[in-house]
N, C-alpha and C. Protein backbone atom coordinates (compact mmCIF):
# COMPACT_ATOMS: atom_id res chain seq x y z
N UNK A 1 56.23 6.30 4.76
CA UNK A 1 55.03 6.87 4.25
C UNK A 1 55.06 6.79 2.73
N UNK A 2 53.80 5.98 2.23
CA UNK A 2 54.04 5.93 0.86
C UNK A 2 52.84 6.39 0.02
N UNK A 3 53.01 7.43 -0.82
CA UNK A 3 52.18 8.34 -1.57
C UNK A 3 51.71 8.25 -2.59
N UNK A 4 50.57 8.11 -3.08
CA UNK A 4 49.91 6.99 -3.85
C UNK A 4 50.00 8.66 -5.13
N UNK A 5 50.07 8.11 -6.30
CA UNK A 5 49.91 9.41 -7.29
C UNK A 5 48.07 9.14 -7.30
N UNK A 6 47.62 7.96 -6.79
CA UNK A 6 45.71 8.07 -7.52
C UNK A 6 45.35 8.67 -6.54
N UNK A 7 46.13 8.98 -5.32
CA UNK A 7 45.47 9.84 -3.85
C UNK A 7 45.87 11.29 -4.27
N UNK A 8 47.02 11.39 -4.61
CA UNK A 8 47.16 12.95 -5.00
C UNK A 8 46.04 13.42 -6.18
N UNK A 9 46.12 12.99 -7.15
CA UNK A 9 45.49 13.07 -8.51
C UNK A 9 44.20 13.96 -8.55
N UNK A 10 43.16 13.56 -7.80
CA UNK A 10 41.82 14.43 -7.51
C UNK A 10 41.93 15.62 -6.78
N UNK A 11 43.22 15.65 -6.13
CA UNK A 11 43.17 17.40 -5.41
C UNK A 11 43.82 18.10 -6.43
N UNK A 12 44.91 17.64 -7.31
CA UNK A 12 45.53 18.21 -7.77
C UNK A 12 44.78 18.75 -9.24
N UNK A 13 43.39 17.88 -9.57
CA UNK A 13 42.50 18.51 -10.19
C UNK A 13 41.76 19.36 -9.61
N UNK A 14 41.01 19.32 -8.72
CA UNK A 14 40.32 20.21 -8.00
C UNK A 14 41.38 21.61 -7.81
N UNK A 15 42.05 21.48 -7.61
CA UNK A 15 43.42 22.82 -7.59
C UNK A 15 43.26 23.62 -8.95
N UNK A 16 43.29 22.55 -9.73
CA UNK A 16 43.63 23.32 -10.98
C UNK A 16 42.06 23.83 -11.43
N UNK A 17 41.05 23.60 -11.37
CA UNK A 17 39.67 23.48 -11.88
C UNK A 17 39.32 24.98 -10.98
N UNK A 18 39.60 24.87 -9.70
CA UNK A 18 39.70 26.36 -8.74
C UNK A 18 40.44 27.35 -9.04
N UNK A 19 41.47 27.21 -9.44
CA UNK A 19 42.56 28.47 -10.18
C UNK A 19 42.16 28.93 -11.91
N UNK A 20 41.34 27.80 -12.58
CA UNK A 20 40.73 28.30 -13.65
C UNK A 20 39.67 28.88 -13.76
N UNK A 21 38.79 28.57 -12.36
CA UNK A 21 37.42 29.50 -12.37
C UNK A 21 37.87 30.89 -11.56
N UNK A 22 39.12 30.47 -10.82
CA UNK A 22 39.34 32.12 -10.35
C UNK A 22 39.83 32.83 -11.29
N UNK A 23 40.54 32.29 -12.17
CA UNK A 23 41.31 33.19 -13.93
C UNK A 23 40.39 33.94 -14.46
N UNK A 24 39.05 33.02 -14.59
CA UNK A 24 38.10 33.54 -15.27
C UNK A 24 37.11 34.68 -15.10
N UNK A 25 37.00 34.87 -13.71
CA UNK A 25 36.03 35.24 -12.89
C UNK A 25 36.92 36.42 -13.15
N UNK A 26 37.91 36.73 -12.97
CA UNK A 26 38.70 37.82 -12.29
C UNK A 26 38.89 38.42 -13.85
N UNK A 27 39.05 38.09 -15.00
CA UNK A 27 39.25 38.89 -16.62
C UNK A 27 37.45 39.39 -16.36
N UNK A 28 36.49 38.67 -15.87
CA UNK A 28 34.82 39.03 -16.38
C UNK A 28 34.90 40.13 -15.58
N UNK A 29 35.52 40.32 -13.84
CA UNK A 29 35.25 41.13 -13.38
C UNK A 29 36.28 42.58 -13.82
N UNK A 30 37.09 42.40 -14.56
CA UNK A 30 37.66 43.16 -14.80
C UNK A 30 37.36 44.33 -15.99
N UNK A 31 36.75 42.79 -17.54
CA UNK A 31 35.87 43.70 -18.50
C UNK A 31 34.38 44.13 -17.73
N UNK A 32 33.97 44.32 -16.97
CA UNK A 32 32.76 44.69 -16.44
C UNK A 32 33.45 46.15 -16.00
N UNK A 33 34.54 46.21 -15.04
CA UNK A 33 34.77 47.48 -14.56
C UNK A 33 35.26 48.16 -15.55
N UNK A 34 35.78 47.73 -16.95
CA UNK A 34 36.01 48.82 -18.46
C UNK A 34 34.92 49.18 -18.74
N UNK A 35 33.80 48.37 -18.52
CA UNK A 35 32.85 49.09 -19.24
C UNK A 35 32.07 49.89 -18.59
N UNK A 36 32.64 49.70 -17.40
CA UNK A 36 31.65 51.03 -16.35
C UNK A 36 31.77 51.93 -16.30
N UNK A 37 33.85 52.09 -16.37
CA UNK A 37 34.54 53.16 -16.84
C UNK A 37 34.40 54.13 -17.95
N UNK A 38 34.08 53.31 -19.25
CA UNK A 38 32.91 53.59 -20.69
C UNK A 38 31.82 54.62 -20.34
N UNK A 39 31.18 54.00 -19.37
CA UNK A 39 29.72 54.16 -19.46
C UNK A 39 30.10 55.44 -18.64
N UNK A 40 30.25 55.62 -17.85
CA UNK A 40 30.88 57.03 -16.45
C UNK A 40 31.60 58.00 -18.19
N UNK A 41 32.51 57.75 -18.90
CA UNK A 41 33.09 58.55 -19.68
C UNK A 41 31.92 59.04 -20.99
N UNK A 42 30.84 58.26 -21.23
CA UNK A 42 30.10 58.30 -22.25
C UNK A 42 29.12 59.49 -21.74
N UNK A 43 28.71 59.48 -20.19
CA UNK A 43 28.12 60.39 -19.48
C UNK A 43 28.79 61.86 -19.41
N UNK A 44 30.17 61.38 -19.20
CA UNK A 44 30.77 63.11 -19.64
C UNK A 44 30.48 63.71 -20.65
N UNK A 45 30.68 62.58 -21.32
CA UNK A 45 30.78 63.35 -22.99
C UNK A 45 29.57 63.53 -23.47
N UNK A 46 28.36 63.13 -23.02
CA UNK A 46 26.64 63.48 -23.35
C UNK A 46 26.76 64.91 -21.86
N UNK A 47 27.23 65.19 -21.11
CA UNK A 47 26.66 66.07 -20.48
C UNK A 47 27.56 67.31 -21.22
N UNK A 48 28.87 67.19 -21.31
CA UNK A 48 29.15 68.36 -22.28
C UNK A 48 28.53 68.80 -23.38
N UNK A 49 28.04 67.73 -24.38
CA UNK A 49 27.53 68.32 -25.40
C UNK A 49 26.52 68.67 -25.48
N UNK A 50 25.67 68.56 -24.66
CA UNK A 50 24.36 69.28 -23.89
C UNK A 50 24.73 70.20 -23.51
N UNK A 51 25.60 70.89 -23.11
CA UNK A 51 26.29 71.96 -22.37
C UNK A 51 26.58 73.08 -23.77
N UNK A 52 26.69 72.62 -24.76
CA UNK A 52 27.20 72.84 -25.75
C UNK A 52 26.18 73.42 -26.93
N UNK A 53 25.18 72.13 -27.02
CA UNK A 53 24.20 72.65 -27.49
C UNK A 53 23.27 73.63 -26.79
N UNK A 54 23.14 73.46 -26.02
CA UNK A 54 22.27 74.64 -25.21
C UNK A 54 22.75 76.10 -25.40
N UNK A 55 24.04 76.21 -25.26
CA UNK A 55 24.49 77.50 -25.31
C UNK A 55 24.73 77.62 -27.14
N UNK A 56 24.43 77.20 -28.03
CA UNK A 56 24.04 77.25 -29.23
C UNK A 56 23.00 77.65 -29.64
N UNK A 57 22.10 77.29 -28.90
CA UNK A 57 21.00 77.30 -28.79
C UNK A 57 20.46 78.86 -28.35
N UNK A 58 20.99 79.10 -27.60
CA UNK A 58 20.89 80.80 -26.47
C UNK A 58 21.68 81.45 -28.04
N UNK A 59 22.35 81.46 -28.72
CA UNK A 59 23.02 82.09 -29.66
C UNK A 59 22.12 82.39 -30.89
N UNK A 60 21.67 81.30 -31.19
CA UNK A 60 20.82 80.80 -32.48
C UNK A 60 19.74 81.87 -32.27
N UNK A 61 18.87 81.62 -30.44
CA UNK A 61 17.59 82.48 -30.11
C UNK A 61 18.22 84.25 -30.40
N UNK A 62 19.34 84.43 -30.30
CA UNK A 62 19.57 85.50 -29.89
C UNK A 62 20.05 86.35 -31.64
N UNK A 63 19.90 85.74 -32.18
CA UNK A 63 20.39 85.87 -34.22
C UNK A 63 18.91 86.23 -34.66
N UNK A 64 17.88 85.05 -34.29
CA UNK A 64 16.60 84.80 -34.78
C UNK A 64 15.95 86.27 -34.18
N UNK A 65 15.85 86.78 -33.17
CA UNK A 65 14.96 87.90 -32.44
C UNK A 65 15.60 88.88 -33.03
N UNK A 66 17.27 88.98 -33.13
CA UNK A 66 17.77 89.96 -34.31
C UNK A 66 16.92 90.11 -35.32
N UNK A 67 17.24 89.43 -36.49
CA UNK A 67 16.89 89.14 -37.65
C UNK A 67 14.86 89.35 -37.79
N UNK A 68 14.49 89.49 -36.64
CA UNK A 68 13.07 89.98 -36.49
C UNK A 68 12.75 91.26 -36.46
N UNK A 69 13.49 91.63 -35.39
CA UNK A 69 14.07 92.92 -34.60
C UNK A 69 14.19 93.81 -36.38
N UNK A 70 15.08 93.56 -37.18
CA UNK A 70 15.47 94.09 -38.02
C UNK A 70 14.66 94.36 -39.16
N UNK A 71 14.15 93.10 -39.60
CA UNK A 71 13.39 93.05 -40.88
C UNK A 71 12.10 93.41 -40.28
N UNK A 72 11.59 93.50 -39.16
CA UNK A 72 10.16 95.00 -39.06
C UNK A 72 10.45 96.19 -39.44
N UNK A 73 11.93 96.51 -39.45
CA UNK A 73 12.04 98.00 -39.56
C UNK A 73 12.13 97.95 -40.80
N UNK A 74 11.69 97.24 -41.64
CA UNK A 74 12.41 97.27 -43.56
C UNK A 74 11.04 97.84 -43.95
């Protein structure tokens, strides 16, 4: 049996041309799931500080009705 290197040659590209689009595919799918991870962590951190401001907010209302409260009686 005799094995020609021009018969091997085209699979052994096709091999390699398939293992470089799977390299590739697999880093895109990987920065896609960082940035989802991002995006899920960016949501924490906007729902806390909404959490945050609001109850600033309840503080601020609660100074201001003072400070009303008070200066009628002047």
């Amino acid at each position: 049996m005799n094995i020609d290197i021009k018969l091997i040659l085209p699979y052994v590209a096709i091999l390699c041309s398939i293992g470089v689009s799977w390299g590739m595919f697999s880093q895109r799918l990987d920065a896609v799931e960082q940035k989802a991870d991002m995006i899920m962590q960016m949501h924490t951190d906007i729902a806390v500080i909404k959490e945050k401001i609001m109850q600033m907010d309840d503080r601020t209302m609660w100074i201001e009705e003072f400070l009303i409260k008070t200066s009628k009686d002047y």
